[in-house]
N, C-alpha and C. Protein backbone atom coordinates (compact mmCIF):
# COMPACT_ATOMS: atom_id res chain seq x y z
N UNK A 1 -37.90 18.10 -61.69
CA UNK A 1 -36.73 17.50 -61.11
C UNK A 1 -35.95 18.58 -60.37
N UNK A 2 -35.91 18.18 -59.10
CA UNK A 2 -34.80 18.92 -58.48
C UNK A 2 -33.16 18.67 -58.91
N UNK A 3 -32.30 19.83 -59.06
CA UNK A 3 -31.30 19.95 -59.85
C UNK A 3 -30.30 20.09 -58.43
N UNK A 4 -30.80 19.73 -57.17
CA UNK A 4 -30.32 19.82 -56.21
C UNK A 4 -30.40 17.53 -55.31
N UNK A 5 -30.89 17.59 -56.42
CA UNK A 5 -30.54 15.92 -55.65
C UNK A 5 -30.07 14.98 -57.03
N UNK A 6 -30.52 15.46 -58.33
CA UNK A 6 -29.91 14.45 -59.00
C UNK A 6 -29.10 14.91 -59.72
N UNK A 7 -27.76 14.84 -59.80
CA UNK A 7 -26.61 15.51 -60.47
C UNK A 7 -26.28 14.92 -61.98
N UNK A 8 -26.59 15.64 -62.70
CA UNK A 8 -25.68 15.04 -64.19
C UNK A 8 -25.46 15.63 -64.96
N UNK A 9 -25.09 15.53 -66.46
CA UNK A 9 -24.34 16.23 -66.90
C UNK A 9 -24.84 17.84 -67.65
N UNK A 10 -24.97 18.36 -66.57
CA UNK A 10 -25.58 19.66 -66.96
C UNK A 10 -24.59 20.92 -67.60
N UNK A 11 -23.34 20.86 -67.25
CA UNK A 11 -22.93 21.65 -68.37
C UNK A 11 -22.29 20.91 -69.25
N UNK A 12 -22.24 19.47 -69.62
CA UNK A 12 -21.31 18.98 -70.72
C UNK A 12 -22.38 17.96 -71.48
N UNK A 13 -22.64 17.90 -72.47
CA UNK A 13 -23.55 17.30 -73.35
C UNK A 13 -22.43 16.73 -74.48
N UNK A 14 -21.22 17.49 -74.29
CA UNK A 14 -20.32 16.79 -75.76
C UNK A 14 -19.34 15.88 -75.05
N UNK A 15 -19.20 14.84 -75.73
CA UNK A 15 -18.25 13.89 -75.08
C UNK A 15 -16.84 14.14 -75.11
N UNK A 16 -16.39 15.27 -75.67
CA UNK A 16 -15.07 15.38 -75.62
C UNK A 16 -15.19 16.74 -74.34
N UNK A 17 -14.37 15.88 -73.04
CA UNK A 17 -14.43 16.59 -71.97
C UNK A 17 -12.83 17.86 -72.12
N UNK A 18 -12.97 19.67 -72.43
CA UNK A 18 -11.79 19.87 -72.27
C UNK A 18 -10.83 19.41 -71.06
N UNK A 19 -9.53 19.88 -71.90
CA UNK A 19 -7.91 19.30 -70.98
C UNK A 19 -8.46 19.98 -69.85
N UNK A 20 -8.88 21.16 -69.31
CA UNK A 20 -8.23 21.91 -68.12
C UNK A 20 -9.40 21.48 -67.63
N UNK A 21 -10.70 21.13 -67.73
CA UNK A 21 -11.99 20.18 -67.07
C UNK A 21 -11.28 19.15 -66.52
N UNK A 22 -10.77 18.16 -67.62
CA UNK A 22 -10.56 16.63 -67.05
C UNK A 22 -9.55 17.02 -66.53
N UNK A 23 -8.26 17.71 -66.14
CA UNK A 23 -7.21 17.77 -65.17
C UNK A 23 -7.52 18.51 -63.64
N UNK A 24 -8.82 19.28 -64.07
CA UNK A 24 -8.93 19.53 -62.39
C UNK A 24 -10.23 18.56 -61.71
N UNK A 25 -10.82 18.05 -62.61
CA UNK A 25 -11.76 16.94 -62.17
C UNK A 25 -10.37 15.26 -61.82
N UNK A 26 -9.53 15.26 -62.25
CA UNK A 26 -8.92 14.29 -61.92
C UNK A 26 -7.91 14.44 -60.80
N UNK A 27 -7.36 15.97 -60.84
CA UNK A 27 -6.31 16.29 -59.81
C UNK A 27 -7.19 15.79 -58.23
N UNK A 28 -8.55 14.89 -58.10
CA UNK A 28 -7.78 14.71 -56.63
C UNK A 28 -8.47 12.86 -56.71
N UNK A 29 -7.46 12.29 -55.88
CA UNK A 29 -7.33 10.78 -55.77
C UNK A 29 -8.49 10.04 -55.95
N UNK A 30 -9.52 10.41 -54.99
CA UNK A 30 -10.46 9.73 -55.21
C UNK A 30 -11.42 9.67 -55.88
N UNK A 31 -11.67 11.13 -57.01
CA UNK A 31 -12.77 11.11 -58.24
C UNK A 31 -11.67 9.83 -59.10
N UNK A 32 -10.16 9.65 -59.20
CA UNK A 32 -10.08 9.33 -60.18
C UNK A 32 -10.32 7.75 -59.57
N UNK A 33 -9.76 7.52 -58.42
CA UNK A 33 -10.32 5.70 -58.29
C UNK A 33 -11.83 5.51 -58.34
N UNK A 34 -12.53 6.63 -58.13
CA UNK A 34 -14.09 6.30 -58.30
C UNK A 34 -14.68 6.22 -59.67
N UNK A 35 -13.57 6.87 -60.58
CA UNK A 35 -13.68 6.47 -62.08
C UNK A 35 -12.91 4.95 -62.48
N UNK A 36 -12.05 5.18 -61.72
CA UNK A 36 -11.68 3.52 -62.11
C UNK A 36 -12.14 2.52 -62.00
N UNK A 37 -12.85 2.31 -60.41
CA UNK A 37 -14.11 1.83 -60.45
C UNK A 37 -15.13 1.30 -60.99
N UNK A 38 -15.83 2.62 -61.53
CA UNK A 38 -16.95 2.08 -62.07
C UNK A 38 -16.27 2.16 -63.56
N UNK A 39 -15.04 2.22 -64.03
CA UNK A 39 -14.54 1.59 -65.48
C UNK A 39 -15.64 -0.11 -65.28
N UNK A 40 -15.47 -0.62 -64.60
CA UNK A 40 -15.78 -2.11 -64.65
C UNK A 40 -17.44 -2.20 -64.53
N UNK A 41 -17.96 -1.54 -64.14
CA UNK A 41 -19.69 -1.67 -63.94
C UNK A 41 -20.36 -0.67 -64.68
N UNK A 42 -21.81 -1.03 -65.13
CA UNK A 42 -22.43 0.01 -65.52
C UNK A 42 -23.24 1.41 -64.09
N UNK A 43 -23.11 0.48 -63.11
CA UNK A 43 -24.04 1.11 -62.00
C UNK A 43 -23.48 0.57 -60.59
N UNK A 44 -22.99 1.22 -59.70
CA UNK A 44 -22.99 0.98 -58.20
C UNK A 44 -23.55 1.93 -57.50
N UNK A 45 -23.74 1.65 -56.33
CA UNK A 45 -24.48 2.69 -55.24
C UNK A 45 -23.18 3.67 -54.70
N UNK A 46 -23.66 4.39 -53.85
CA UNK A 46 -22.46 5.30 -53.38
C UNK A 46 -21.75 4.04 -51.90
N UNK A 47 -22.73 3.59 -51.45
CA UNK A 47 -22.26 2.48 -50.23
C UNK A 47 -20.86 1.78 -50.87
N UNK A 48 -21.02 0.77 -51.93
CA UNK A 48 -20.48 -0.03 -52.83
C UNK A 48 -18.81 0.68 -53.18
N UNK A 49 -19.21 2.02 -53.53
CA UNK A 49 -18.40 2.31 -54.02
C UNK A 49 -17.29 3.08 -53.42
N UNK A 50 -17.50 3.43 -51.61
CA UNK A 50 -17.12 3.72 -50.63
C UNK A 50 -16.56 2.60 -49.60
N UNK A 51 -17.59 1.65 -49.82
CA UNK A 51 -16.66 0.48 -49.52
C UNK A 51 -15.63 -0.03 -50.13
N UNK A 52 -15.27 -0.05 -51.53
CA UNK A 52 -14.32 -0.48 -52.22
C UNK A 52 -13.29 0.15 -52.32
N UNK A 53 -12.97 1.77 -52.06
CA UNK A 53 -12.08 2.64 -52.16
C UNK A 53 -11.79 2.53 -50.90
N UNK A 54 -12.17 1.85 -49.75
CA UNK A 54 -11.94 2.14 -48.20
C UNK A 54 -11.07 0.22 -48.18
N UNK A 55 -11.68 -0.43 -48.93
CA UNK A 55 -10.91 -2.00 -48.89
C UNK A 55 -9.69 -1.54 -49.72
N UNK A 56 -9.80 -0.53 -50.70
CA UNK A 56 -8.39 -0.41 -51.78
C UNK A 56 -7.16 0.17 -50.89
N UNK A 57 -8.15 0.40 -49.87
CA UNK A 57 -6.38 1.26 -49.28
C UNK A 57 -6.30 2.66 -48.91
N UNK A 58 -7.19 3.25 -48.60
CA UNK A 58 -7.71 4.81 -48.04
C UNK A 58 -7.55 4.70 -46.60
N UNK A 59 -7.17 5.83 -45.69
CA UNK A 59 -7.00 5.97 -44.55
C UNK A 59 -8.10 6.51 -43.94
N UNK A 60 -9.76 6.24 -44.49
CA UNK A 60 -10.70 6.96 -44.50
C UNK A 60 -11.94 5.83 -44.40
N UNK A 61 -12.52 5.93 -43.43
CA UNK A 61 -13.49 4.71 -43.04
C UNK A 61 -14.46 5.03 -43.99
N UNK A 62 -15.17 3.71 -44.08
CA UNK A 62 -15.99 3.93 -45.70
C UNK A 62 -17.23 4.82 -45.25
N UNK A 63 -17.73 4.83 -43.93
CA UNK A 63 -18.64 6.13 -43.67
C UNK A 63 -18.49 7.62 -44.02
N UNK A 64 -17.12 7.88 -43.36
CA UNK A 64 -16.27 9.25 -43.76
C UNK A 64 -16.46 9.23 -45.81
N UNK A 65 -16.06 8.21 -46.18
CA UNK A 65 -15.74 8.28 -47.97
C UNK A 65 -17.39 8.38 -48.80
N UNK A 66 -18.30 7.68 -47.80
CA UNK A 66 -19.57 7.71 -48.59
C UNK A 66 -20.26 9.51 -48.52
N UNK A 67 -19.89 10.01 -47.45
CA UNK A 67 -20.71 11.51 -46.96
C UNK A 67 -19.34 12.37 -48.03
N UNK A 68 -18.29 12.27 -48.13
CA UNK A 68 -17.29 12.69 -49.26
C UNK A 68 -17.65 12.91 -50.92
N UNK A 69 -18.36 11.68 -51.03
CA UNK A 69 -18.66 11.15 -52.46
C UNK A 69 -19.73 11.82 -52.42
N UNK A 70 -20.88 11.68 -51.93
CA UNK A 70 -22.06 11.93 -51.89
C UNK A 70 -21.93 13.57 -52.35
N UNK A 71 -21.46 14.54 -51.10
CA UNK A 71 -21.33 16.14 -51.38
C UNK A 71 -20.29 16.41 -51.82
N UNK A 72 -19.21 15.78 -52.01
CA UNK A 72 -18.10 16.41 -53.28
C UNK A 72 -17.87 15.72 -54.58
N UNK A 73 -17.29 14.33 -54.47
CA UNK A 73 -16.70 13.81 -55.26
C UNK A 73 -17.74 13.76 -56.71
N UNK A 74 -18.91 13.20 -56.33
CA UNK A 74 -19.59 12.43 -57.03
C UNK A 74 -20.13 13.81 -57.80
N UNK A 75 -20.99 14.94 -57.36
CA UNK A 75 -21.60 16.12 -57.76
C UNK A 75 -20.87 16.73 -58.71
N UNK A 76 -19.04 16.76 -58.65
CA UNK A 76 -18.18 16.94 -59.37
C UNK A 76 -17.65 16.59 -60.54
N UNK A 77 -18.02 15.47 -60.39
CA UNK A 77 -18.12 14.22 -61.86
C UNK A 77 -19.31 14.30 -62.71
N UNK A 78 -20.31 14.42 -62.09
CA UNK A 78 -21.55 14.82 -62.53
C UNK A 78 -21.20 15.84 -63.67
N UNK A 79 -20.85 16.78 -62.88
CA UNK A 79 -21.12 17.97 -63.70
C UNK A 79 -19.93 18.11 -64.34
N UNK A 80 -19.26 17.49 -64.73
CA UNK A 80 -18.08 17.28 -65.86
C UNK A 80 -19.01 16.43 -67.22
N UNK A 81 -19.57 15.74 -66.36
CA UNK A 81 -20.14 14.43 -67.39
C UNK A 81 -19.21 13.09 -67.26
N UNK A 82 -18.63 12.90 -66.18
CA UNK A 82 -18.01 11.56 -66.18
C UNK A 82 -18.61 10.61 -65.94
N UNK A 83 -19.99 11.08 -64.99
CA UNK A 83 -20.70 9.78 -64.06
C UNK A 83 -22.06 10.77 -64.20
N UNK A 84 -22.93 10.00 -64.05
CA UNK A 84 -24.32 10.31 -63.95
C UNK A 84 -25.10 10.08 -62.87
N UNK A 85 -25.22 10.60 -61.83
CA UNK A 85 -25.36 10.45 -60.29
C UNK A 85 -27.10 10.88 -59.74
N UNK A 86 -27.51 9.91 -59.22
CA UNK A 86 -28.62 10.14 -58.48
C UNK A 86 -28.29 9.89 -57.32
N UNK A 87 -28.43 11.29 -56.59
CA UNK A 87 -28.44 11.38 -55.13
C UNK A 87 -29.56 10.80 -54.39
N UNK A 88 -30.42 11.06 -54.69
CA UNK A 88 -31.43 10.40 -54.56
C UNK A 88 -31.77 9.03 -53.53
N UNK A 89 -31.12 8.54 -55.21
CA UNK A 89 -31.38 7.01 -55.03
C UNK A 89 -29.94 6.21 -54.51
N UNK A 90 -29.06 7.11 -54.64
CA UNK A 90 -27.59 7.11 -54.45
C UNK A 90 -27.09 5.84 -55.16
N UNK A 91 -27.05 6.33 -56.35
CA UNK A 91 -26.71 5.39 -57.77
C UNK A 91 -25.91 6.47 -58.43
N UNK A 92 -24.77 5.35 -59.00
CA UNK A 92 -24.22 6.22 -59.79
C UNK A 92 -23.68 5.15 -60.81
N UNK A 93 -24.40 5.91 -61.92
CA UNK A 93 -23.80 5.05 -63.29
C UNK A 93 -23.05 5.60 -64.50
N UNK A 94 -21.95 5.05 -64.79
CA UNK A 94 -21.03 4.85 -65.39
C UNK A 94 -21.16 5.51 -67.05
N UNK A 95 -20.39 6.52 -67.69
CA UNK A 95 -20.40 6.89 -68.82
C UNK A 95 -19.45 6.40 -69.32
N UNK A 96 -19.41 6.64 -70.75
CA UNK A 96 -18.51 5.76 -71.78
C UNK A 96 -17.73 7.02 -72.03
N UNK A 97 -16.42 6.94 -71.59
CA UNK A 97 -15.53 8.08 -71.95
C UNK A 97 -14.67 8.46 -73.64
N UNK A 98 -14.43 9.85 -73.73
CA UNK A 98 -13.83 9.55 -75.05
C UNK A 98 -12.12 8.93 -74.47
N UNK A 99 -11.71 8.30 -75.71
CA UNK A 99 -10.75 7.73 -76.04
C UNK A 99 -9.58 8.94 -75.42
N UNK A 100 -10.04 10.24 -75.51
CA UNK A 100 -8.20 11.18 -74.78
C UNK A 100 -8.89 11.48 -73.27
N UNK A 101 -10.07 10.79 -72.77
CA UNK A 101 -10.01 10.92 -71.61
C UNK A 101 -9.39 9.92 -70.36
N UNK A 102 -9.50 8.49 -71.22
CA UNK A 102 -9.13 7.37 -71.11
C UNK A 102 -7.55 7.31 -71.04
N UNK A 103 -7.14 7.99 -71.62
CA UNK A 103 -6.09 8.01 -72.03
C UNK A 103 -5.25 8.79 -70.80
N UNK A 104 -5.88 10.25 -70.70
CA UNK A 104 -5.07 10.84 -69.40
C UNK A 104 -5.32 10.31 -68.15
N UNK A 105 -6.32 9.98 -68.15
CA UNK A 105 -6.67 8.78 -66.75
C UNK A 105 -5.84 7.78 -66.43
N UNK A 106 -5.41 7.03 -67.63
CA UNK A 106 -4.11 6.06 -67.64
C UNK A 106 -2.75 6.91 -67.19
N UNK A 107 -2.96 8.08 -67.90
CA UNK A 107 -1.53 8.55 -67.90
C UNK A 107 -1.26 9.11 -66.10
N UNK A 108 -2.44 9.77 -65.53
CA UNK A 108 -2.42 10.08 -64.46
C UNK A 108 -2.17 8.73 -63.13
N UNK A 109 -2.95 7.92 -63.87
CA UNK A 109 -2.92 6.55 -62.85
C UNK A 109 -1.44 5.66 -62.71
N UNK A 110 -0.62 6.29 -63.78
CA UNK A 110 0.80 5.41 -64.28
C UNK A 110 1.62 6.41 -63.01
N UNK A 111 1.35 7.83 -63.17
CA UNK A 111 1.92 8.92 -62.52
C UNK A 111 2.02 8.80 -60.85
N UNK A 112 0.63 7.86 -60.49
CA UNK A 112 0.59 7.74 -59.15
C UNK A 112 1.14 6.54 -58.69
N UNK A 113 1.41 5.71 -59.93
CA UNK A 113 1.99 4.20 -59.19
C UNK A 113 4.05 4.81 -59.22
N UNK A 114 4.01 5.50 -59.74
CA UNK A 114 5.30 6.00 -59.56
C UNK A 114 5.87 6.80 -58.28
N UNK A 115 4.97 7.88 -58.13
CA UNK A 115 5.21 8.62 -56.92
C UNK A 115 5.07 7.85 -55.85
């Protein structure tokens, strides 16, 4: 397997992701709506999921958001262990988070409906 097309969780195997991991994997907008996201599915494509962040309200045509996801967003999550990503096949499916990751995700998502 090339470790250059299918991204996953290669340095995190324990489900408790540390604080200063999940705060700089969440500090930017769209890893965290692409986690919100696929909160609801086990599996979308990167198309799917570029289209939906581009219908949610992004100033960023869903072409621009899919080549985004693809070489930043998604590779980034990967390797936290949030999402399990084949570039590949450009699938990305959905992990079961712990309960204080869930938690700052809420707390961050409450933070942005405020600002």
């Amino acid at each position: 397997m090339n470790p250059h097309i299918t991204h996953s969780s290669r340095r995190r195997t324990d489900p408790d992701l540390p604080v200063s991991v999940a705060l700089e994997t969440l500090s930017n907008e769209w890893r965290r709506r692409t986690l919100s996201l696929l909160s609801g599915h086990e599996m979308m494509t990167v198309d799917e999921l570029a289209e939906a962040l581009a219908v949610e309200g992004g100033d960023l045509p869903a072409e621009t958001l899919h080549l985004e996801l693809h070489h930043c967003h998604l590779p980034k999550l990967a390797d936290a262990g949030l999402v399990r990503y084949d570039a590949e096949r450009h699938r990305v499916h959905a992990r079961t988070h712990s309960g204080e990751l869930d938690s700052l995700l809420e707390a961050v998502r409450a933070s942005d409906r405020v600002a």
